[in-house]
PDB file of N, CA and C in Angstrom:
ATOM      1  N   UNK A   1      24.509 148.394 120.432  1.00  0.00           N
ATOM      2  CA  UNK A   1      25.653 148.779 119.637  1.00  0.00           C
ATOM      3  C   UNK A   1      26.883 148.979 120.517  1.00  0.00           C
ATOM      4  N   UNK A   2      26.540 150.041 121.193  1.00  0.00           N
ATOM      5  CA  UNK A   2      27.670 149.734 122.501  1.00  0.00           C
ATOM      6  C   UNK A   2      28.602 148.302 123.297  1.00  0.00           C
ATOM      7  N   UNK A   3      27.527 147.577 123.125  1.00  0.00           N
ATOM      8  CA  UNK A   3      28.120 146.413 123.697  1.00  0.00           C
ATOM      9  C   UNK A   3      29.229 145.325 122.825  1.00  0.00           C
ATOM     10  N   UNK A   4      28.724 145.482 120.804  1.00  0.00           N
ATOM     11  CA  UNK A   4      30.033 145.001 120.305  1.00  0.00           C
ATOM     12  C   UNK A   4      30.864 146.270 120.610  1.00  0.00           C
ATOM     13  N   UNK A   5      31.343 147.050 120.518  1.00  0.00           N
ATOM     14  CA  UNK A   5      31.765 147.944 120.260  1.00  0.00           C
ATOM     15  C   UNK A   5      33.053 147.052 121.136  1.00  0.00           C
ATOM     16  N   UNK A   6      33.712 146.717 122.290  1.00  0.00           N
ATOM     17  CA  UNK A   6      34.628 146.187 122.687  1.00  0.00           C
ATOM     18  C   UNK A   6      35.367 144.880 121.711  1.00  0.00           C
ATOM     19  N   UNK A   7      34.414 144.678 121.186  1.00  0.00           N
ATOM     20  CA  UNK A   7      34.223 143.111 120.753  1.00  0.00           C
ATOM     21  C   UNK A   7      35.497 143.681 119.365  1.00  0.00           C
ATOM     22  N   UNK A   8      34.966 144.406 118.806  1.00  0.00           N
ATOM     23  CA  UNK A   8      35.218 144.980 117.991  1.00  0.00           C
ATOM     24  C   UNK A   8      36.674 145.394 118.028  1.00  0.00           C
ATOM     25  N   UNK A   9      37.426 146.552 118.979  1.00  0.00           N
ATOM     26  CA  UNK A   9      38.081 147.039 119.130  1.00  0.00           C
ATOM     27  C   UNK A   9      39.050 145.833 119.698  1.00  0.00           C
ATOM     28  N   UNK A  10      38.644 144.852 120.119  1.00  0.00           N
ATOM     29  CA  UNK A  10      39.314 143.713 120.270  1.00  0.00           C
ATOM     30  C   UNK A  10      39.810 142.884 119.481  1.00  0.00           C
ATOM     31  N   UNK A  11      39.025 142.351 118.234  1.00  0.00           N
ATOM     32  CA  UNK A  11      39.297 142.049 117.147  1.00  0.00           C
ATOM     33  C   UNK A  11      39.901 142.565 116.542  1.00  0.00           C
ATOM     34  N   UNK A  12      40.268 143.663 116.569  1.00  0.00           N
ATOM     35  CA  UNK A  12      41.233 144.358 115.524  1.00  0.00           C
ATOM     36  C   UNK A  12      42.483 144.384 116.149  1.00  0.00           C
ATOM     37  N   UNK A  13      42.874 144.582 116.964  1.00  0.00           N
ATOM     38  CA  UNK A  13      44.011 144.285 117.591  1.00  0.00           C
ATOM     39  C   UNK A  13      44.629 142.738 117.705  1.00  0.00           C
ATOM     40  N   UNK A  14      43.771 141.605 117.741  1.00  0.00           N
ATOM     41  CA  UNK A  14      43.795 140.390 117.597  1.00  0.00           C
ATOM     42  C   UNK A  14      43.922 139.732 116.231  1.00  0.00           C
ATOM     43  N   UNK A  15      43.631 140.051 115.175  1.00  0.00           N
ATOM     44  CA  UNK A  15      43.194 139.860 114.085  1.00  0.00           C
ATOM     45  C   UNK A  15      44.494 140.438 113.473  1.00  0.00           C
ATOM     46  N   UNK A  16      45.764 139.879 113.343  1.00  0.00           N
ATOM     47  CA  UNK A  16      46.984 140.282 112.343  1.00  0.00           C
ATOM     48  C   UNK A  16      46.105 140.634 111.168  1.00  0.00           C
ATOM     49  N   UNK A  17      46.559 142.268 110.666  1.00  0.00           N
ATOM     50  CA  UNK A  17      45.717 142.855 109.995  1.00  0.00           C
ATOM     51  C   UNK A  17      46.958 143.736 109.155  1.00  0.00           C
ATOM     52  N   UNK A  18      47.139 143.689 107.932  1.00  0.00           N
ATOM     53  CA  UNK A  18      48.082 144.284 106.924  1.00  0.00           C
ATOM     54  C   UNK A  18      47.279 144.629 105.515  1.00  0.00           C
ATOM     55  N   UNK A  19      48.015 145.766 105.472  1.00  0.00           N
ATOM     56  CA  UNK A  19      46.919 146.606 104.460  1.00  0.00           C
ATOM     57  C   UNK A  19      47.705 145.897 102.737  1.00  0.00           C
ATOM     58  N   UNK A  20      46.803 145.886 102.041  1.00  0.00           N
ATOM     59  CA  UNK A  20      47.707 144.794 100.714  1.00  0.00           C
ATOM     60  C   UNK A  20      47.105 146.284  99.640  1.00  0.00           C
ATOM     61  N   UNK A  21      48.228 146.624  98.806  1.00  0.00           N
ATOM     62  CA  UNK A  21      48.289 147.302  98.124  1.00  0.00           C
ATOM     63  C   UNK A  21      48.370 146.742  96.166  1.00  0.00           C
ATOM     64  N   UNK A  22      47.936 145.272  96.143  1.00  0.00           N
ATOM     65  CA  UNK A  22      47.015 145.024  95.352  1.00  0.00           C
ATOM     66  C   UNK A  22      48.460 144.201  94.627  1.00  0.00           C
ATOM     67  N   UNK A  23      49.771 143.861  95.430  1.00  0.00           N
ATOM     68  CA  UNK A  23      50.932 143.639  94.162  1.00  0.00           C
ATOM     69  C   UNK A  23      50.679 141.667  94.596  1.00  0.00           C
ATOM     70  N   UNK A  24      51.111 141.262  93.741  1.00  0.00           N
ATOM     71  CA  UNK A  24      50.995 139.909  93.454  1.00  0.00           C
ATOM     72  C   UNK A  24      51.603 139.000  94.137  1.00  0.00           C
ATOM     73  N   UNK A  25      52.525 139.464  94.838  1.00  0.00           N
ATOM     74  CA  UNK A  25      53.920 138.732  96.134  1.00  0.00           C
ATOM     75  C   UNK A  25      52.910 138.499  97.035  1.00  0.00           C
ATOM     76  N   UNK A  26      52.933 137.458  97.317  1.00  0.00           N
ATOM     77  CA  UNK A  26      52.814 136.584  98.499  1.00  0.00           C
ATOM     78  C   UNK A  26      53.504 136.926 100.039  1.00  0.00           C
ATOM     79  N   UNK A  27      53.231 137.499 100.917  1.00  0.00           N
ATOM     80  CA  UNK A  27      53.678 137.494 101.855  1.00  0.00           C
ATOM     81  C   UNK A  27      53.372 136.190 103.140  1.00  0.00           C
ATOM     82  N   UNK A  28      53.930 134.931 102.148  1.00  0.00           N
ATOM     83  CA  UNK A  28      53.806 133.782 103.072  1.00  0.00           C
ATOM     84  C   UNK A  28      54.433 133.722 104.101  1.00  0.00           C
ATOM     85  N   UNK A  29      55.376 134.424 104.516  1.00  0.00           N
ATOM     86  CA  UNK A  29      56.201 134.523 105.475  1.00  0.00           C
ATOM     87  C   UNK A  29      55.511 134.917 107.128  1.00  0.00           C
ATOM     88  N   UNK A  30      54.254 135.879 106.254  1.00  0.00           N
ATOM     89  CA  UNK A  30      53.441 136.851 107.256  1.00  0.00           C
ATOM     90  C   UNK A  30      52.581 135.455 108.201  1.00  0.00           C
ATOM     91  N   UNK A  31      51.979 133.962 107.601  1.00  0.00           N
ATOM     92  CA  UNK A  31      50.972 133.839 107.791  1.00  0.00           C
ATOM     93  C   UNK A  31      51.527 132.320 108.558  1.00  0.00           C
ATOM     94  N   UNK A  32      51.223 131.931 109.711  1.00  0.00           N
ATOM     95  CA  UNK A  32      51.762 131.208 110.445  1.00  0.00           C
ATOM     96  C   UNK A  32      50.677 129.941 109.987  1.00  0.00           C
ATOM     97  N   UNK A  33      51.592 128.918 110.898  1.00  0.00           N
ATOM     98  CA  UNK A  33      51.005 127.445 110.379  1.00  0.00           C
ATOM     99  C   UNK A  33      49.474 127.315 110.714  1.00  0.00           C
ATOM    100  N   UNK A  34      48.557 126.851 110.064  1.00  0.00           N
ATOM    101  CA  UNK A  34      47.607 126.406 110.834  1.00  0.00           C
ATOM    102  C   UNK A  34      46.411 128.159 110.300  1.00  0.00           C
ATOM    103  N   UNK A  35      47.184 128.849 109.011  1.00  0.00           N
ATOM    104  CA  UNK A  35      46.053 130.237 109.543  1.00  0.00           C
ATOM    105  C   UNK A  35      46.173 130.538 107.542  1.00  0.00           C
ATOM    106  N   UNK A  36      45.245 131.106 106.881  1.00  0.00           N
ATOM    107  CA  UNK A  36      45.445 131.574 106.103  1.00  0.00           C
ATOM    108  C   UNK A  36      45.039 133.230 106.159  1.00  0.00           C
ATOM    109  N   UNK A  37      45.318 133.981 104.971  1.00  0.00           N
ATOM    110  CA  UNK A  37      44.798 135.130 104.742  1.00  0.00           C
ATOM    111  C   UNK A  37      43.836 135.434 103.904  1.00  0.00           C
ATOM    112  N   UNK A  38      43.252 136.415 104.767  1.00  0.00           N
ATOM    113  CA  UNK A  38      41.733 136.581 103.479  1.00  0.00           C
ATOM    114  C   UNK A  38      41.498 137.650 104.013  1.00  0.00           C
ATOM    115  N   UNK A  39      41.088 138.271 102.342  1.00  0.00           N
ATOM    116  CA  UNK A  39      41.055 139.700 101.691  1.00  0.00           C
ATOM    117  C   UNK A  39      39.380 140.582 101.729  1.00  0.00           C
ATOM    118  N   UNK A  40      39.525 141.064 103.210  1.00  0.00           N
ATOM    119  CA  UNK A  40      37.701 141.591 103.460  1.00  0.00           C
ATOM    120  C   UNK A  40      37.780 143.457 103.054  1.00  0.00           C
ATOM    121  N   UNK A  41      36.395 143.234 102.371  1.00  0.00           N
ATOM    122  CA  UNK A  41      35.748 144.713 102.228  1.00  0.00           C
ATOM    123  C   UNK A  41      35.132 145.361 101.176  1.00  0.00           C
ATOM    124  N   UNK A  42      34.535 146.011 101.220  1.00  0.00           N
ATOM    125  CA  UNK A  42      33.629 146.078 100.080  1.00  0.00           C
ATOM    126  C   UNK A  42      34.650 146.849  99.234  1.00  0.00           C
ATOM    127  N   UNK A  43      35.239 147.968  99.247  1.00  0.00           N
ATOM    128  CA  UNK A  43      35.769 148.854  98.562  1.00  0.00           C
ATOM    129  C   UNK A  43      36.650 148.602  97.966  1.00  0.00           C
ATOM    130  N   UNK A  44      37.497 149.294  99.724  1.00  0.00           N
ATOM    131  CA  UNK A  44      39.131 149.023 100.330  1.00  0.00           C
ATOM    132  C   UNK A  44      38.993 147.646 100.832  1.00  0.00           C
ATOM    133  N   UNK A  45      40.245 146.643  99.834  1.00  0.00           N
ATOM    134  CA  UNK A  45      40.274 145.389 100.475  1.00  0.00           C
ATOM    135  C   UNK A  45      41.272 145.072 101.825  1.00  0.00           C
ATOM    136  N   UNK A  46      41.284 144.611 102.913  1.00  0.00           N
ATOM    137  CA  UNK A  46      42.127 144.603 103.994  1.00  0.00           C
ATOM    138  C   UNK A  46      42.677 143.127 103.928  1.00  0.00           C
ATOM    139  N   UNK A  47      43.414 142.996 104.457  1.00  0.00           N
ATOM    140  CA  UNK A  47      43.991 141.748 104.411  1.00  0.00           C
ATOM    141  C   UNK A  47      44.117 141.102 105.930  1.00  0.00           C
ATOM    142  N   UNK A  48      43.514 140.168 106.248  1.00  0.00           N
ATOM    143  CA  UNK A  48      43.090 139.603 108.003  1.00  0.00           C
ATOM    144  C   UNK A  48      43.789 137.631 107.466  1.00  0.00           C
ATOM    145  N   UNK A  49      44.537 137.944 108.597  1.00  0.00           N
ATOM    146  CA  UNK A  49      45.004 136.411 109.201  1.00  0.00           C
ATOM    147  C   UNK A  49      43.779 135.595 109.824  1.00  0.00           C
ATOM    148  N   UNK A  50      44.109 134.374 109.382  1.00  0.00           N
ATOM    149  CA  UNK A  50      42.699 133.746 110.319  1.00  0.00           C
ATOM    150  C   UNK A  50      43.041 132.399 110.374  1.00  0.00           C
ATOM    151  N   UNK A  51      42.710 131.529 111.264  1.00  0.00           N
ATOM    152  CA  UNK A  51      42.647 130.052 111.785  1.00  0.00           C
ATOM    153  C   UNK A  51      41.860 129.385 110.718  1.00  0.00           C
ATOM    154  N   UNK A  52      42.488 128.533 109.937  1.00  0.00           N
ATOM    155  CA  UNK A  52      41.763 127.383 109.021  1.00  0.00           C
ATOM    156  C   UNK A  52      40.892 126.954 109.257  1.00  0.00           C
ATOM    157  N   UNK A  53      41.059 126.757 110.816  1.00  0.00           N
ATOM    158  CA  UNK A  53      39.119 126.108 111.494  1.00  0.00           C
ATOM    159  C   UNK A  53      38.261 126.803 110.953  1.00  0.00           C
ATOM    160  N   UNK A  54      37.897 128.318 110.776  1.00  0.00           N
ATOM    161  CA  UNK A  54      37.017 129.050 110.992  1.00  0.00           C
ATOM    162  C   UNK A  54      36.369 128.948 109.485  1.00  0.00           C
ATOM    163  N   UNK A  55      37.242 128.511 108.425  1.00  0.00           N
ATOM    164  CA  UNK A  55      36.751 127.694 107.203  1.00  0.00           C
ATOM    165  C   UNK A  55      35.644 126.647 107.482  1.00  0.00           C
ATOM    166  N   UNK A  56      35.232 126.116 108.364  1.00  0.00           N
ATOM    167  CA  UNK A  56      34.838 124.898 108.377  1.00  0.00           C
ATOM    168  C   UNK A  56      32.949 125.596 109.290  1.00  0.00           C
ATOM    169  N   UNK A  57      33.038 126.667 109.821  1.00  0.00           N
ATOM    170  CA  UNK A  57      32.042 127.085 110.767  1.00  0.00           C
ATOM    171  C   UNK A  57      30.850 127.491 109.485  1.00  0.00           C
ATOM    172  N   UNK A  58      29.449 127.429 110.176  1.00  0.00           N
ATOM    173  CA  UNK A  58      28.628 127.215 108.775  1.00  0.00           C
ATOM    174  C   UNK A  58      28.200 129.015 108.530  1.00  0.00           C
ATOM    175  N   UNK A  59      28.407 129.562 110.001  1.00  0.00           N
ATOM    176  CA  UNK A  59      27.805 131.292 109.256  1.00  0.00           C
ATOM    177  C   UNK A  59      29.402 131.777 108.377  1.00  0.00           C
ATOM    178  N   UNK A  60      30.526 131.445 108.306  1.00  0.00           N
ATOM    179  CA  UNK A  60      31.521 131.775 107.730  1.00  0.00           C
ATOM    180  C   UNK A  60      31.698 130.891 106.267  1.00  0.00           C
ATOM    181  N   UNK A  61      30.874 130.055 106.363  1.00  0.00           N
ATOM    182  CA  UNK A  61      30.731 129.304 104.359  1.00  0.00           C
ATOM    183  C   UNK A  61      29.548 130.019 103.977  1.00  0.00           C
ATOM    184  N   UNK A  62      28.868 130.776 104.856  1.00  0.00           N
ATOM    185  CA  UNK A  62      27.668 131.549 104.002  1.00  0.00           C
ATOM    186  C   UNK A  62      28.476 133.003 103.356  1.00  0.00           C
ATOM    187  N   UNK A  63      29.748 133.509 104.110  1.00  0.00           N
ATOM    188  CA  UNK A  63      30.666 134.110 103.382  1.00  0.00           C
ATOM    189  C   UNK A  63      31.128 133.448 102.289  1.00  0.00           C
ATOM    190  N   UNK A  64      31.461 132.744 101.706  1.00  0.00           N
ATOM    191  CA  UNK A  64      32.059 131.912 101.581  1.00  0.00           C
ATOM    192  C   UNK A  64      31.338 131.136  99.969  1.00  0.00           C
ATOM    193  N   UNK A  65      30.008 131.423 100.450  1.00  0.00           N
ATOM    194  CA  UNK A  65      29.113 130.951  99.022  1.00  0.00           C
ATOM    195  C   UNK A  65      29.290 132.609  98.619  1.00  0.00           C
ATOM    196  N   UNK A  66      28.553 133.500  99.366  1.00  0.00           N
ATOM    197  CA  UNK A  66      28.922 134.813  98.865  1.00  0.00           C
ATOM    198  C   UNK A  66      30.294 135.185  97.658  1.00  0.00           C
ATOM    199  N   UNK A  67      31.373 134.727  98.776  1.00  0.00           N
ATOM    200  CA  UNK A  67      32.462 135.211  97.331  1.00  0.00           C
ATOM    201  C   UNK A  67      32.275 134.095  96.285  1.00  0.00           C
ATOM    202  N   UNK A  68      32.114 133.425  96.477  1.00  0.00           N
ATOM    203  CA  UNK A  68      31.959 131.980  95.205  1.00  0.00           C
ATOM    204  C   UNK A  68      31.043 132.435  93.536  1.00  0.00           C
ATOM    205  N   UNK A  69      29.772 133.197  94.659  1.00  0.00           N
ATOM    206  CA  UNK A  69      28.647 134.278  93.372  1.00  0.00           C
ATOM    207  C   UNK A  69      29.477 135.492  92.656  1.00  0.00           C
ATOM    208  N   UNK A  70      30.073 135.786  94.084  1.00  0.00           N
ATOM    209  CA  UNK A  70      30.515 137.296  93.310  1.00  0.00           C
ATOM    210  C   UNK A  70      32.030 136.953  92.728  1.00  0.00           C
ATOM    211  N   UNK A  71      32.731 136.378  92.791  1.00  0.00           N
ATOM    212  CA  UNK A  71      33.567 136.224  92.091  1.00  0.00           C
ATOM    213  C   UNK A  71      34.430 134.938  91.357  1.00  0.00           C
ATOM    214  N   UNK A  72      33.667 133.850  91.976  1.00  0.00           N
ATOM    215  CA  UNK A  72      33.621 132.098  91.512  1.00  0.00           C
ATOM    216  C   UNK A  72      35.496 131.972  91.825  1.00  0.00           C
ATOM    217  N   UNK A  73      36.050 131.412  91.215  1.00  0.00           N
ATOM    218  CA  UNK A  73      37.283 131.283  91.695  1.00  0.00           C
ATOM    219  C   UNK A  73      38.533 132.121  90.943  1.00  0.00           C
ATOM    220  N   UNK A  74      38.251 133.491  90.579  1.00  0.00           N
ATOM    221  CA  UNK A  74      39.129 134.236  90.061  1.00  0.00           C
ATOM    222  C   UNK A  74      38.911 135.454  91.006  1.00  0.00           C
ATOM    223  N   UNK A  75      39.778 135.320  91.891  1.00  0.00           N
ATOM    224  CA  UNK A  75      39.498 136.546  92.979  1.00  0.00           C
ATOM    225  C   UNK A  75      40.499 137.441  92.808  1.00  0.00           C
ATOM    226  N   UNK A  76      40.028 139.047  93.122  1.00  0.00           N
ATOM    227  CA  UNK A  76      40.978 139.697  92.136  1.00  0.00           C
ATOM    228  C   UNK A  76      41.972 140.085  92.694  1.00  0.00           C
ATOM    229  N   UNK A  77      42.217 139.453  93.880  1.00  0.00           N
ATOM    230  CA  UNK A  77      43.565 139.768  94.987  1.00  0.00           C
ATOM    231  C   UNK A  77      44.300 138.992  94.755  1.00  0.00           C
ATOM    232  N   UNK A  78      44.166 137.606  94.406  1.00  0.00           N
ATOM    233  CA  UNK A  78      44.806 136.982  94.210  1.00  0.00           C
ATOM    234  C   UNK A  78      45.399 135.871  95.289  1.00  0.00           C
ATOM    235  N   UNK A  79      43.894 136.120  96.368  1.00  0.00           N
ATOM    236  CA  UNK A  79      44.059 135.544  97.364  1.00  0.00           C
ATOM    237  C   UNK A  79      41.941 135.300  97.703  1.00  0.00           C
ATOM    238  N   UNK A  80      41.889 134.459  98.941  1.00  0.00           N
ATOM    239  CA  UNK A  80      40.682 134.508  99.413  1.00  0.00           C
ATOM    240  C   UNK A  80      40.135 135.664  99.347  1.00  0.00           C
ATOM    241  N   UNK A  81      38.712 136.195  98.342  1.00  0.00           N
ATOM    242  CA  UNK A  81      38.267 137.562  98.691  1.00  0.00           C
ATOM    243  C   UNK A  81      36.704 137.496 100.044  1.00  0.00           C
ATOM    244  N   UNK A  82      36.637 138.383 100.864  1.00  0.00           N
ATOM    245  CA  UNK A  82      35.054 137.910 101.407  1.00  0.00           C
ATOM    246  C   UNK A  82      34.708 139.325 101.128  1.00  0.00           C
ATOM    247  N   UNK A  83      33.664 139.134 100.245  1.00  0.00           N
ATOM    248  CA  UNK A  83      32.863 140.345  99.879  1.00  0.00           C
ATOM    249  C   UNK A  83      31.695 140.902 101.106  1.00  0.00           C
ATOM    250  N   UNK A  84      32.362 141.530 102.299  1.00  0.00           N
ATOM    251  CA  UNK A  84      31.267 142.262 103.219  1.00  0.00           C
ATOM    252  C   UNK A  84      32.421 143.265 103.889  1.00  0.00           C
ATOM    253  N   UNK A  85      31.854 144.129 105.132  1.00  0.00           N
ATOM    254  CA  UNK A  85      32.582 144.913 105.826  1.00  0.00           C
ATOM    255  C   UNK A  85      33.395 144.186 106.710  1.00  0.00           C
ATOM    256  N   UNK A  86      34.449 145.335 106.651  1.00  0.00           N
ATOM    257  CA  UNK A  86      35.510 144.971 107.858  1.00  0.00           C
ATOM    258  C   UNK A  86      34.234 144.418 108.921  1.00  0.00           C
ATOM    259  N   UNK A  87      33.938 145.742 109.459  1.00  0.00           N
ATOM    260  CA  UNK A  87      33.184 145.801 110.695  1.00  0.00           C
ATOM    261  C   UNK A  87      32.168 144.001 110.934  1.00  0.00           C
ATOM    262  N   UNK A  88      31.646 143.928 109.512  1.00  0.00           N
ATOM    263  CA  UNK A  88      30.852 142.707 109.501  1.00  0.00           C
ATOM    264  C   UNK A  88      31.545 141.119 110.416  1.00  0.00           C
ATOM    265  N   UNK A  89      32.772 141.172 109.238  1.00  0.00           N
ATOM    266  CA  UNK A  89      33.924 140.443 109.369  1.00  0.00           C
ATOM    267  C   UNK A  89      34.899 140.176 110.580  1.00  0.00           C
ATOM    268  N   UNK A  90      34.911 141.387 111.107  1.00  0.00           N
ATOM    269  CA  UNK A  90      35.247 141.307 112.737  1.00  0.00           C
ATOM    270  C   UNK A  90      34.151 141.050 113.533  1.00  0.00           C
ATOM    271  N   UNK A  91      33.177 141.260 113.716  1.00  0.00           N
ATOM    272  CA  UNK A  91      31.820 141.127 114.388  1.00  0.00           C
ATOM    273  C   UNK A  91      31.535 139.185 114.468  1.00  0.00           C
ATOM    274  N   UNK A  92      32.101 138.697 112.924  1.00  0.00           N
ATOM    275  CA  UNK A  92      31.632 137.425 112.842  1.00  0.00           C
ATOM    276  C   UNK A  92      32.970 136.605 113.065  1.00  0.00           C
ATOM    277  N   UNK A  93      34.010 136.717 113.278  1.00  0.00           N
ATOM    278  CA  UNK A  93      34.890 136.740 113.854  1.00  0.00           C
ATOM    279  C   UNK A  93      35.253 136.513 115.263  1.00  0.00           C
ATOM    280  N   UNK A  94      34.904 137.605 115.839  1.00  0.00           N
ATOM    281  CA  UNK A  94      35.089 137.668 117.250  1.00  0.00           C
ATOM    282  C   UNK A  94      34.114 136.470 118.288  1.00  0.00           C
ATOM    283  N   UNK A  95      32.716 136.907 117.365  1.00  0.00           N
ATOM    284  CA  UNK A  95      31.832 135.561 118.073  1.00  0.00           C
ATOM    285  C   UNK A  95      32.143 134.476 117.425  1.00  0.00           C
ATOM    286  N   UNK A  96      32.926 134.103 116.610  1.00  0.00           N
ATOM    287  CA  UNK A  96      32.900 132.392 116.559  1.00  0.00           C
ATOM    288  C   UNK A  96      34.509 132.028 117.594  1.00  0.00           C
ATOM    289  N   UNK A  97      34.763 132.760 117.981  1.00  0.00           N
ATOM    290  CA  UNK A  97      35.962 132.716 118.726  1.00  0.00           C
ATOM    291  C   UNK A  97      37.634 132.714 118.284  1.00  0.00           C
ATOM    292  N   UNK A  98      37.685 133.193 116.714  1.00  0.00           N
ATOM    293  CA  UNK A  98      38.738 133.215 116.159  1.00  0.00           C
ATOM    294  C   UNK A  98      39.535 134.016 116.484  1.00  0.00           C
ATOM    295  N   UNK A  99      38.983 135.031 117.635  1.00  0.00           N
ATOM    296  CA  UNK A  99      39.885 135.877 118.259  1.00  0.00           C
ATOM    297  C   UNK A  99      39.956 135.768 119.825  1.00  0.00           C
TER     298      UNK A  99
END
């Protein structure tokens, strides 16, 4: 446990991370070429920048079928939702090298 624990604290600092308070505006401005945003957490949803590649990696479409079950294509952010933990989400993150 100790040993993500950097991994972690790294990712979050790496990981353009803005808290979305659920309003419908688009902050396209926020999200640079080449990256979309997507909305992680079980509860509290967070809002994480990420590299389009990382769409394409196969443990991140097993996210990916996940939101598809739990919410098919009406996501209630109004953006990409991934239904798991921050912590998860940075963890799977950090090792595919998106950070």
């Amino acid at each position: 446990m100790a040993i993500l624990m950097p991994f972690i604290t790294q990712a979050k600092q790496i990981l353009k991370r803005s808290f979305s308070n659920g309003s419908s505006t688009t902050k396209s401005m926020d999200i640079p070429k080449g990256c979309l945003a997507v909305y992680v957490g079980e509860q509290e949803k967070k809002r994480f920048v990420v590299p389009v590649w990382l769409l394409m990696q196969p443990t991140f479409q097993e996210l990916l079928d996940q939101a598809e079950e739990e919410f098919g294509y009406s996501h209630p952010m109004g953006g990409l939702t991934i239904p798991c933990s921050e912590y998860m989400f940075t963890d799977l993150a950090s090792r595919l090298g998106a950070i």
